[in-house]
C-alpha atoms as a PDB file:
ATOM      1  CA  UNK A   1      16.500  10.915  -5.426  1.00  0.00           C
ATOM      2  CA  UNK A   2      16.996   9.820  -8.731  1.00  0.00           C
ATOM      3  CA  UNK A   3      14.208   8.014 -10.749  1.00  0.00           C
ATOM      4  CA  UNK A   4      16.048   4.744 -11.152  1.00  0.00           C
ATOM      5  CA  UNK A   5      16.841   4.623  -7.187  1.00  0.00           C
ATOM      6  CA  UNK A   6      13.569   5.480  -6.553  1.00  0.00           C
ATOM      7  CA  UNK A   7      12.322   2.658  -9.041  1.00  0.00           C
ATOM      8  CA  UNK A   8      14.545  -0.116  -6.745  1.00  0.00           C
ATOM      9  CA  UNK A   9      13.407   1.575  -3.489  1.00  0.00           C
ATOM     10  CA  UNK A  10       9.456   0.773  -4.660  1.00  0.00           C
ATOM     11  CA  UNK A  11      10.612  -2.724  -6.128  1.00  0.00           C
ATOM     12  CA  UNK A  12      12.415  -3.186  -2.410  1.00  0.00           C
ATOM     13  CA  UNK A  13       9.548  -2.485  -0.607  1.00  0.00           C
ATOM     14  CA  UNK A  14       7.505  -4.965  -2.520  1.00  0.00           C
ATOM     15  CA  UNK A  15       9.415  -7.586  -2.960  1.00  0.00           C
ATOM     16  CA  UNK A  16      10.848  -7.229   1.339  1.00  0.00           C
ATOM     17  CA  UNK A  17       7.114  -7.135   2.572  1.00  0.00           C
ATOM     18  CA  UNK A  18       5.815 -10.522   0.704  1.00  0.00           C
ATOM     19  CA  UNK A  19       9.472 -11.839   1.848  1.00  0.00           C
ATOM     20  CA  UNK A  20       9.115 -10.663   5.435  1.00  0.00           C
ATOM     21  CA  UNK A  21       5.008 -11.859   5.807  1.00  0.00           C
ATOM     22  CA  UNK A  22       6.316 -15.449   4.533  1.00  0.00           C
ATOM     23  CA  UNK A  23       9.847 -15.478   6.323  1.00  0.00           C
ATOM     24  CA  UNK A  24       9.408 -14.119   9.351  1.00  0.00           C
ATOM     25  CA  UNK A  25       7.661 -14.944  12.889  1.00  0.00           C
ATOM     26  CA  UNK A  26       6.301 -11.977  14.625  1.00  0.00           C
ATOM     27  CA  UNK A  27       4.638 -11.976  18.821  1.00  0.00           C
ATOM     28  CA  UNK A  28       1.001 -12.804  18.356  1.00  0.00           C
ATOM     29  CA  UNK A  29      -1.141  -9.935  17.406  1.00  0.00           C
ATOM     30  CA  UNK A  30       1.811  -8.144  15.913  1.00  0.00           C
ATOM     31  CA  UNK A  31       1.646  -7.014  12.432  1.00  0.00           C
ATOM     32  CA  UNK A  32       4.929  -5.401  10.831  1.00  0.00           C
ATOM     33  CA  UNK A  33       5.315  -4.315   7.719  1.00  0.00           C
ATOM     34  CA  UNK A  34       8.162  -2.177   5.240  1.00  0.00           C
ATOM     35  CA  UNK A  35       6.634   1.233   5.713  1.00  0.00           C
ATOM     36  CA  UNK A  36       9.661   3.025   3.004  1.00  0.00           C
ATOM     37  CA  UNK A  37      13.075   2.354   2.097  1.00  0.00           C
ATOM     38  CA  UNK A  38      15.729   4.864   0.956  1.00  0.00           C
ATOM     39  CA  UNK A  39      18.466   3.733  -1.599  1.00  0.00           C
ATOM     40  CA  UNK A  40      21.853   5.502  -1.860  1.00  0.00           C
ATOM     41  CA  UNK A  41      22.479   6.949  -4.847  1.00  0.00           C
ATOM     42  CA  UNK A  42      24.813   4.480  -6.067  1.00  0.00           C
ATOM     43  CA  UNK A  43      22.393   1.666  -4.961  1.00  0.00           C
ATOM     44  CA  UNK A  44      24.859  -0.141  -2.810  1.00  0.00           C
ATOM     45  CA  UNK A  45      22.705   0.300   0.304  1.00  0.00           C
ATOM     46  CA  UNK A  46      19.264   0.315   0.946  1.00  0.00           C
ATOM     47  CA  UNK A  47      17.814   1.327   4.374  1.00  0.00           C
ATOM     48  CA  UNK A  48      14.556  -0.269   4.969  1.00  0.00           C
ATOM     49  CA  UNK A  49      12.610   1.330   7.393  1.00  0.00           C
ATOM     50  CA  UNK A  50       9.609  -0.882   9.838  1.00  0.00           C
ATOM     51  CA  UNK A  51       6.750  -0.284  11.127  1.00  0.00           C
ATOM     52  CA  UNK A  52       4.986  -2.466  13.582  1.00  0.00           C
ATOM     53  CA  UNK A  53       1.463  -2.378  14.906  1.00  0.00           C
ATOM     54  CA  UNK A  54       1.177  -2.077  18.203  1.00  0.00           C
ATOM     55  CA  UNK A  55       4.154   0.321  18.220  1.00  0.00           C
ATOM     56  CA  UNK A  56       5.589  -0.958  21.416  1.00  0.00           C
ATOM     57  CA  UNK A  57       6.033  -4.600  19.706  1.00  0.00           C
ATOM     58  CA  UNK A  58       8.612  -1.821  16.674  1.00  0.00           C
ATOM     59  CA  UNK A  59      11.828  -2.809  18.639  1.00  0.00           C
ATOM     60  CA  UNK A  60      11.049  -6.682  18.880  1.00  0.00           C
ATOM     61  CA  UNK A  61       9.644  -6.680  15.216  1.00  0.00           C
ATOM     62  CA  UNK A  62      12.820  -5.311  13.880  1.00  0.00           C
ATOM     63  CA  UNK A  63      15.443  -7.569  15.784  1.00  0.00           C
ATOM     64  CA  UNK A  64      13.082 -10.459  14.463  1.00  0.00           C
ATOM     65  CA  UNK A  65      13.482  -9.636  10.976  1.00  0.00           C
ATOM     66  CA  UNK A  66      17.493  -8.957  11.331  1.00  0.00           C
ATOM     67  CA  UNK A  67      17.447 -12.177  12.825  1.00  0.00           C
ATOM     68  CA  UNK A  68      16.187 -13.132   9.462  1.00  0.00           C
ATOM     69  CA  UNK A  69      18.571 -10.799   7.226  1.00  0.00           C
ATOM     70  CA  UNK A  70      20.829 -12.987   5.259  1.00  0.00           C
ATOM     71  CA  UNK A  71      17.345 -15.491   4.455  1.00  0.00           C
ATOM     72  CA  UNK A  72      15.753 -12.434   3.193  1.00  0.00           C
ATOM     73  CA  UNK A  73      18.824 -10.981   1.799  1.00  0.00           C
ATOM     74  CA  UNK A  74      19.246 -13.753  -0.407  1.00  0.00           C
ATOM     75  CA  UNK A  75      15.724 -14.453  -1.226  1.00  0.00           C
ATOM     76  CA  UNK A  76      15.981 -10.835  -2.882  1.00  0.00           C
ATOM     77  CA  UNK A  77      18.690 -11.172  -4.960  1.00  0.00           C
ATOM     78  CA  UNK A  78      17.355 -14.168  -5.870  1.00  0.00           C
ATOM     79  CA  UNK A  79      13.994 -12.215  -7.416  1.00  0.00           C
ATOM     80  CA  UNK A  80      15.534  -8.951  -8.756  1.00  0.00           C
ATOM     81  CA  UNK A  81      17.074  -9.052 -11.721  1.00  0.00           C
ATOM     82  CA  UNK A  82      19.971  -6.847 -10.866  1.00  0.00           C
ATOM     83  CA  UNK A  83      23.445  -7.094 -11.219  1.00  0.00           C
ATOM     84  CA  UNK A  84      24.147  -6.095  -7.610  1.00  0.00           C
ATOM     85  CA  UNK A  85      21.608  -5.643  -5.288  1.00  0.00           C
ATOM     86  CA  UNK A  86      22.239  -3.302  -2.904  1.00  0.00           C
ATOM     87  CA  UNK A  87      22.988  -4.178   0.912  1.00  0.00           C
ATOM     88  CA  UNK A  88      19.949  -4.045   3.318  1.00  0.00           C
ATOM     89  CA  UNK A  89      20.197  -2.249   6.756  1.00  0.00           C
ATOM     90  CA  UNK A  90      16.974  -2.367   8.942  1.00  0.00           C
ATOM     91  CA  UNK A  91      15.866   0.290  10.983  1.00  0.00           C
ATOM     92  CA  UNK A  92      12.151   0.927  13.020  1.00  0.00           C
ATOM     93  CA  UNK A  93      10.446   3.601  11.438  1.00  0.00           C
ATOM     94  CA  UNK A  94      10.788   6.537  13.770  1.00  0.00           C
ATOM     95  CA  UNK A  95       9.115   9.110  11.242  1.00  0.00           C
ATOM     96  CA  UNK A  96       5.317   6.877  11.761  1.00  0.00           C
ATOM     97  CA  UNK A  97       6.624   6.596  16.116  1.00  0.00           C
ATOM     98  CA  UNK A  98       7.267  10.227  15.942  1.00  0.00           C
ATOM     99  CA  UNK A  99       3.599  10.809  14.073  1.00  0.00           C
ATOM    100  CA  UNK A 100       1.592   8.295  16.984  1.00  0.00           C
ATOM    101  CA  UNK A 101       3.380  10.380  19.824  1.00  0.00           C
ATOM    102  CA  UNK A 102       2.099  13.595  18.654  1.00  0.00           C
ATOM    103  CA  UNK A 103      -1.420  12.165  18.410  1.00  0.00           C
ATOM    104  CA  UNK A 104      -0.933  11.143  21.632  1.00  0.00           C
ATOM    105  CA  UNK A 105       0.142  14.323  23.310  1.00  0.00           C
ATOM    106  CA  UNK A 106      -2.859  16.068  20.877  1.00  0.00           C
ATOM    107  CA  UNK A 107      -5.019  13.689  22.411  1.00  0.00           C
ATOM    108  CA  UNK A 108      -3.768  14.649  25.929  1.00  0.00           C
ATOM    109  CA  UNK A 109      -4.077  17.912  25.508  1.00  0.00           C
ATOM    110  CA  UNK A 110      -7.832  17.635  24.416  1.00  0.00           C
ATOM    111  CA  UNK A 111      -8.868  15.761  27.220  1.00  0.00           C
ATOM    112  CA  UNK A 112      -7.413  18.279  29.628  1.00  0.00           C
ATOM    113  CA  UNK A 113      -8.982  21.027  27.528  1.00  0.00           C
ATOM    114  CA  UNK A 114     -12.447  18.848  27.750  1.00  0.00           C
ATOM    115  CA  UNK A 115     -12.243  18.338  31.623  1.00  0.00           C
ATOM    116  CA  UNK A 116     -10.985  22.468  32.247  1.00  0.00           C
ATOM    117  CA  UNK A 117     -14.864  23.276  30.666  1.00  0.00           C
END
């Protein structure tokens, strides 16, 4: 990536997590936050990626904030001083699911190796 795209990806993420804690209802004791977001290179589109904590609350997390999308889409472009601000796709971020469901199975795997001894 390119140093000004990555300067609007960081700038995303900030500004989309303060939007998203203020804007947006989540299930009680869920907690979701922008874990990354990747900008094209010509910084028309910006794919924000969520995480949600627990993980099986990810899927409900993310429909709640695309329920959200064009409140938080133009609460952005209202605080960056751009002259276009890129269009916002949401996605759960499979990258941290992927990383909790090798714990798991490591985890799995040690307790069998524990109980074999």
């Amino acid at each position: 990536m390119s140093q000004r795209s990555d300067q609007v990806s960081s700038v995303i993420q900030k500004e989309l997590g303060a939007l998203i804690a203020r804007a947006v209802e989540f299930p009680a004791g869920t907690l979701a936050t922008v874990s990354r977001v990747e900008t094209s290179p010509d910084l028309k589109l910006a794919r924000v990626f969520i995480v949600a904590i627990p993980k099986e609350q990810t899927e409900q997390s993310v429909a709640a904030i695309i329920r959200k999308s064009s409140l938080l889409s133009r609460e952005l472009s209202s605080r960056l001083t751009m002259k276009f601000v890129p269009r916002i796709v949401f996605a759960p971020d499979s990258g941290e699911l992927h990383a909790a469901h090798m714990d798991e199975l490591l985890d799995s795997i040690q307790r069998d190796d524990t109980a074999t001894e």
